[in-house]
Protein backbone atom coordinates (compact mmCIF):
# COMPACT_ATOMS: atom_id res chain seq x y z
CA UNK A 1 91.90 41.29 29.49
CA UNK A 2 94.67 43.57 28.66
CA UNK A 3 97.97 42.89 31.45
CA UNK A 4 100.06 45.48 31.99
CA UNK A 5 103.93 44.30 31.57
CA UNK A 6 105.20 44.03 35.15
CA UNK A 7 108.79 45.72 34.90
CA UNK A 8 107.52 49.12 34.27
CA UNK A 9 104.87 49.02 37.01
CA UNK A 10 107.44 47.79 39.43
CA UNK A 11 109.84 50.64 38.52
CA UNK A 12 107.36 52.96 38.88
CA UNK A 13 106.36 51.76 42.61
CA UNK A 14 109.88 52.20 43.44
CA UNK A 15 109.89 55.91 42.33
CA UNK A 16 106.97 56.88 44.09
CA UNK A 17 108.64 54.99 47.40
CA UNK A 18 111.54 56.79 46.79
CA UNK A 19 109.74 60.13 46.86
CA UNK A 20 107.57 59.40 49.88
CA UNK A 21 110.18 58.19 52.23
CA UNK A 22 112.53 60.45 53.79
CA UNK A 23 116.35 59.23 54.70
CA UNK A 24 117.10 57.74 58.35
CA UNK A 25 120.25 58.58 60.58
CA UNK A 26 121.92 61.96 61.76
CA UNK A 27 122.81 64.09 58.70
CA UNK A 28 121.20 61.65 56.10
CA UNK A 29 119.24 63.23 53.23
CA UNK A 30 117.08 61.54 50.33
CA UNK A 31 117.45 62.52 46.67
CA UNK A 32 114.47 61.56 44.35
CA UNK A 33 113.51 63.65 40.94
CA UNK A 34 115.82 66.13 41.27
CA UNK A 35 114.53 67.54 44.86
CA UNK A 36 116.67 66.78 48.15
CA UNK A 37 115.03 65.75 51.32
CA UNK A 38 116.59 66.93 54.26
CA UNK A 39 116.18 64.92 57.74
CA UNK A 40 113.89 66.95 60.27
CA UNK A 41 116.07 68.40 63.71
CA UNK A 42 115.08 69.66 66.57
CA UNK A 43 115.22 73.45 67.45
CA UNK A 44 118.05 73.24 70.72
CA UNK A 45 116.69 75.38 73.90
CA UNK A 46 117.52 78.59 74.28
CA UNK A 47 120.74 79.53 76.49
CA UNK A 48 120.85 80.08 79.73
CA UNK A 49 121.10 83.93 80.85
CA UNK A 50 124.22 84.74 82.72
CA UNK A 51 124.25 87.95 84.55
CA UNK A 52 125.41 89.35 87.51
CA UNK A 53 129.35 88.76 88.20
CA UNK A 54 131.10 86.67 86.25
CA UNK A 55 132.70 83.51 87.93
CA UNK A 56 136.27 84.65 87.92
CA UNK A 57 139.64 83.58 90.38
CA UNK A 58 140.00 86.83 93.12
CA UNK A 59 143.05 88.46 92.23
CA UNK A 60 146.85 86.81 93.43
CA UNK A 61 148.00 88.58 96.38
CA UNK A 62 144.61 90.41 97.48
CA UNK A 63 144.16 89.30 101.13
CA UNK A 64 140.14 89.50 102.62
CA UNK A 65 139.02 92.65 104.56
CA UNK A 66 139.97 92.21 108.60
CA UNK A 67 136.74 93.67 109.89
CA UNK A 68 133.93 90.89 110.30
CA UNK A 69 131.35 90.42 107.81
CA UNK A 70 128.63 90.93 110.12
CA UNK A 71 125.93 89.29 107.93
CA UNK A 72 122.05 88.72 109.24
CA UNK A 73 119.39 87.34 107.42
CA UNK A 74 116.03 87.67 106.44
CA UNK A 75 113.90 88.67 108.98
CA UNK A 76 116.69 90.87 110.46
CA UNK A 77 115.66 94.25 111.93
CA UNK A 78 115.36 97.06 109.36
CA UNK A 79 116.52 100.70 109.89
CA UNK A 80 113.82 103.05 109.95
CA UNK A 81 115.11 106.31 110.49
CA UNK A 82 113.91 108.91 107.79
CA UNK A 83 116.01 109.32 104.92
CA UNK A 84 118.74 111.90 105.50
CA UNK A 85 121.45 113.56 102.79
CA UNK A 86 124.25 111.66 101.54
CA UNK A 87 127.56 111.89 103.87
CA UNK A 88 129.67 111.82 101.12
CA UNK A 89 132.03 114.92 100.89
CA UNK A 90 133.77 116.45 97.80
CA UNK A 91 133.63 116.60 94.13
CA UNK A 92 132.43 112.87 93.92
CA UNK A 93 128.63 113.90 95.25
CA UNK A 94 126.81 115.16 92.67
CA UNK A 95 124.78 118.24 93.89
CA UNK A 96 122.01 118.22 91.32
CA UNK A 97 120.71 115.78 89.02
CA UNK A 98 119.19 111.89 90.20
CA UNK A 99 122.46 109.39 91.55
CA UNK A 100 122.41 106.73 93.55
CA UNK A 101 124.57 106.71 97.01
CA UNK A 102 126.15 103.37 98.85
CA UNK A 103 127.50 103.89 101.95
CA UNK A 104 129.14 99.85 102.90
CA UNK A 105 129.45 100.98 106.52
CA UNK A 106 125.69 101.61 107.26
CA UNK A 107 124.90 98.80 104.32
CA UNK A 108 122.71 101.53 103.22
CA UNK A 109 121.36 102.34 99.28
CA UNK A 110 119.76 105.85 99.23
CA UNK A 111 118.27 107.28 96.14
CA UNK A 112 118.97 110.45 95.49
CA UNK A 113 118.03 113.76 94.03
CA UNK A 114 120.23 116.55 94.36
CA UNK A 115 121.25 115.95 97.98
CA UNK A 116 118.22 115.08 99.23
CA UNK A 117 117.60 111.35 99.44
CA UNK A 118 113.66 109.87 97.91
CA UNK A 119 114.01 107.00 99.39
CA UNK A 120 116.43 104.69 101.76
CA UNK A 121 117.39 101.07 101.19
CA UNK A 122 118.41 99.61 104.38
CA UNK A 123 119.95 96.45 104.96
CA UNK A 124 121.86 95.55 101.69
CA UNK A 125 124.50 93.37 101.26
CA UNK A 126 127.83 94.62 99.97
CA UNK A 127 130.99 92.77 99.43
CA UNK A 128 133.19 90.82 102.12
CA UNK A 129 136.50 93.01 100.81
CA UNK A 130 136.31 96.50 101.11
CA UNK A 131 138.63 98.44 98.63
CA UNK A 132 141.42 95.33 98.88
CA UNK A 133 141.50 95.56 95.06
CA UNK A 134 140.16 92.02 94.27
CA UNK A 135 138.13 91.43 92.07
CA UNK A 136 135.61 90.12 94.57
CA UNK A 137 136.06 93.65 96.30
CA UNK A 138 133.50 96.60 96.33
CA UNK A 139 135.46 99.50 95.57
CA UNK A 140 134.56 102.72 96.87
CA UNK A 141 134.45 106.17 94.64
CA UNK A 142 132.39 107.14 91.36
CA UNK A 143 131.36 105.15 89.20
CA UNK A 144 128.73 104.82 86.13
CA UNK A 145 125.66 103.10 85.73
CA UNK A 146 126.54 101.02 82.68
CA UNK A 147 124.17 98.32 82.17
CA UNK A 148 121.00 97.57 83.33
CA UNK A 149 119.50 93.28 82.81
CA UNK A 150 116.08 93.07 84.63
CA UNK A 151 114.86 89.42 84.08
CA UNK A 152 116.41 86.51 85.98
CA UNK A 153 119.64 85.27 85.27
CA UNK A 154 122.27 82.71 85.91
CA UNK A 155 124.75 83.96 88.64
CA UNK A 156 127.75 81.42 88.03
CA UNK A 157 129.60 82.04 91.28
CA UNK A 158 126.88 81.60 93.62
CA UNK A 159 125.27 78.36 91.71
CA UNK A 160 121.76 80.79 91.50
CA UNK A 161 119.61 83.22 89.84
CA UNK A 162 119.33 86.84 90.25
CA UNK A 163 117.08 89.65 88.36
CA UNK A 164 116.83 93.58 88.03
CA UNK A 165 121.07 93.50 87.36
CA UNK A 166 122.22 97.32 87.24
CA UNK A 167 126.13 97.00 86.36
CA UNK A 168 128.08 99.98 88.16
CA UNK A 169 131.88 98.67 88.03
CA UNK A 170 132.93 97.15 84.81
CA UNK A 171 136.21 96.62 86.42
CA UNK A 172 135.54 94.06 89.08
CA UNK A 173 131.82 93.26 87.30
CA UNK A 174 130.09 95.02 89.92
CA UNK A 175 126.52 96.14 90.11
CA UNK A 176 123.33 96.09 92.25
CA UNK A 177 120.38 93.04 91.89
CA UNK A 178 118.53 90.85 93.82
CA UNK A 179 118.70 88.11 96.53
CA UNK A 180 120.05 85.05 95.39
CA UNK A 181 117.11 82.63 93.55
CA UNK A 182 116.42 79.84 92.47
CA UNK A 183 115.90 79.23 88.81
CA UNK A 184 111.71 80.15 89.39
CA UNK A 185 112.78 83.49 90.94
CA UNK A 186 111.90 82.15 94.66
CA UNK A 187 114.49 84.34 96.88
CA UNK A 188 116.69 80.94 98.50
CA UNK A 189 119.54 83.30 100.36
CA UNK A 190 118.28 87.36 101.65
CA UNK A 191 121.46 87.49 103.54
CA UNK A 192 122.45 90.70 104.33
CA UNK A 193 126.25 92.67 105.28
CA UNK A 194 129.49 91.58 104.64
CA UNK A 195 128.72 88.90 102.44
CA UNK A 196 129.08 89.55 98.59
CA UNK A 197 131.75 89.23 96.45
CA UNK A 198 131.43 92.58 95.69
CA UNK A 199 128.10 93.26 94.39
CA UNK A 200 125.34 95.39 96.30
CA UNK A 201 121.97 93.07 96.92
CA UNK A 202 118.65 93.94 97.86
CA UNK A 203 115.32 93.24 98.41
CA UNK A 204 114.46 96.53 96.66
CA UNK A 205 116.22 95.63 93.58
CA UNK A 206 112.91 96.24 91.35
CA UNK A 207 113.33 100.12 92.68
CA UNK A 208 116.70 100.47 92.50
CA UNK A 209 115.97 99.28 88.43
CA UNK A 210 113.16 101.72 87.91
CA UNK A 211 115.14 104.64 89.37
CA UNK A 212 118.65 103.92 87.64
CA UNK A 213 119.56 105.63 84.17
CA UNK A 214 122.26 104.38 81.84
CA UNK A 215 124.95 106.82 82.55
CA UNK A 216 123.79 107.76 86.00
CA UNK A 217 126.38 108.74 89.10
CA UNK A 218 126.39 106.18 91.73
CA UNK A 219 129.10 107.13 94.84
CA UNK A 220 130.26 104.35 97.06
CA UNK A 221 131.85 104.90 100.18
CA UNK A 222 132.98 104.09 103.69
């Protein structure tokens, strides 16, 4: 019987090991024959979402509205008066076209077309500060639909979710959406009134999405 000499057999069991067994440790790599093997990672989650209005200090010197917030909840009578045309006065209400109206003192969304309103949101929630200049104010005038973020989303100043985002007023991050959620879109806060800071909420958010147009007029007022 023929025996093979040992050293060569042994050197090539080491090869083949070499080959076959990829390097341990963060970063490590093995190189055998000429080909590098790289360690295997994992692919990280995907980032959260943010939407809504950023988390950002109210401005120095702004002081909060005087008049009460008068906030209800869910469950809260609705109005139910038929939808009427849009109070506002002047060059800032469009007279033709699709806009969107917000009056804060009737907490009151209505869609419109021309002046005649399609349909009426009624109660929304609009921001504690009423033109104080904050940033955690709703201002009233006109404004331009800017951006529009339907699925949910991480609203940092509230700790929550929201969904169906339509951004009005870059300025102080303004826009309408949804209740407050939590992070499986279950509504956790349908609060009402004075109680933003700043943004219009709904229950009708999905409808206010559908209707509003990138560039569309939306008039908030007193």
């Amino acid at each position: 019987m023929i025996r093979a000499p040992l050293a060569p057999l042994l050197a090539l069991a080491l090869c083949i090991g070499a080959v076959a067994a990829p390097g341990c440790g963060a970063g490590s790599s093995t190189q055998a024959g000429g080909v590098t093997i790289e360690p295997l990672t994992s692919t990280p989650a995907p980032d959260t979402i943010v939407g809504g209005k950023p988390d950002r200090p109210v401005t120095a010197g702004a002081s909060p509205a005087a008049v009460s917030n008068g906030a209800t909840t869910a469950g809260a009578a609705t109005e139910t008066s038929a939808p009427e045309p849009s109070s506002v006065a002047g060059p800032d209400a469009p007279s033709e076209g699709r806009w969107i109206d917000v009056d804060v003192t009737k907490l009151v969304v209505r869609l419109m077309d021309g002046r005649n309103a399609v349909r009426e949101i009624a109660p929304v929630a609009v921001g504690e500060q009423i033109d104080t200049g904050a940033y955690a104010s709703t201002q009233t005038g006109l404004f331009r639909v800017y951006d529009k973020v339907e699925g949910l989303a991480y609203d940092p100043p509230y700790d929550t979710y929201i969904s169906h985002w339509v951004g009005f007023d870059p300025d102080k991050a303004n826009g309408f959406h949804s209740f407050l959620k939590d992070k499986d879109g279950n509504v956790v806060d349908a609060a009402t009134g004075r109680v933003s800071n700043g943004c219009i909420r709904t229950g009708a958010a999905e409808a206010i999405f559908a209707f509003a147009e990138i560039g569309m007029a939306v008039v908030v007022h007193t």
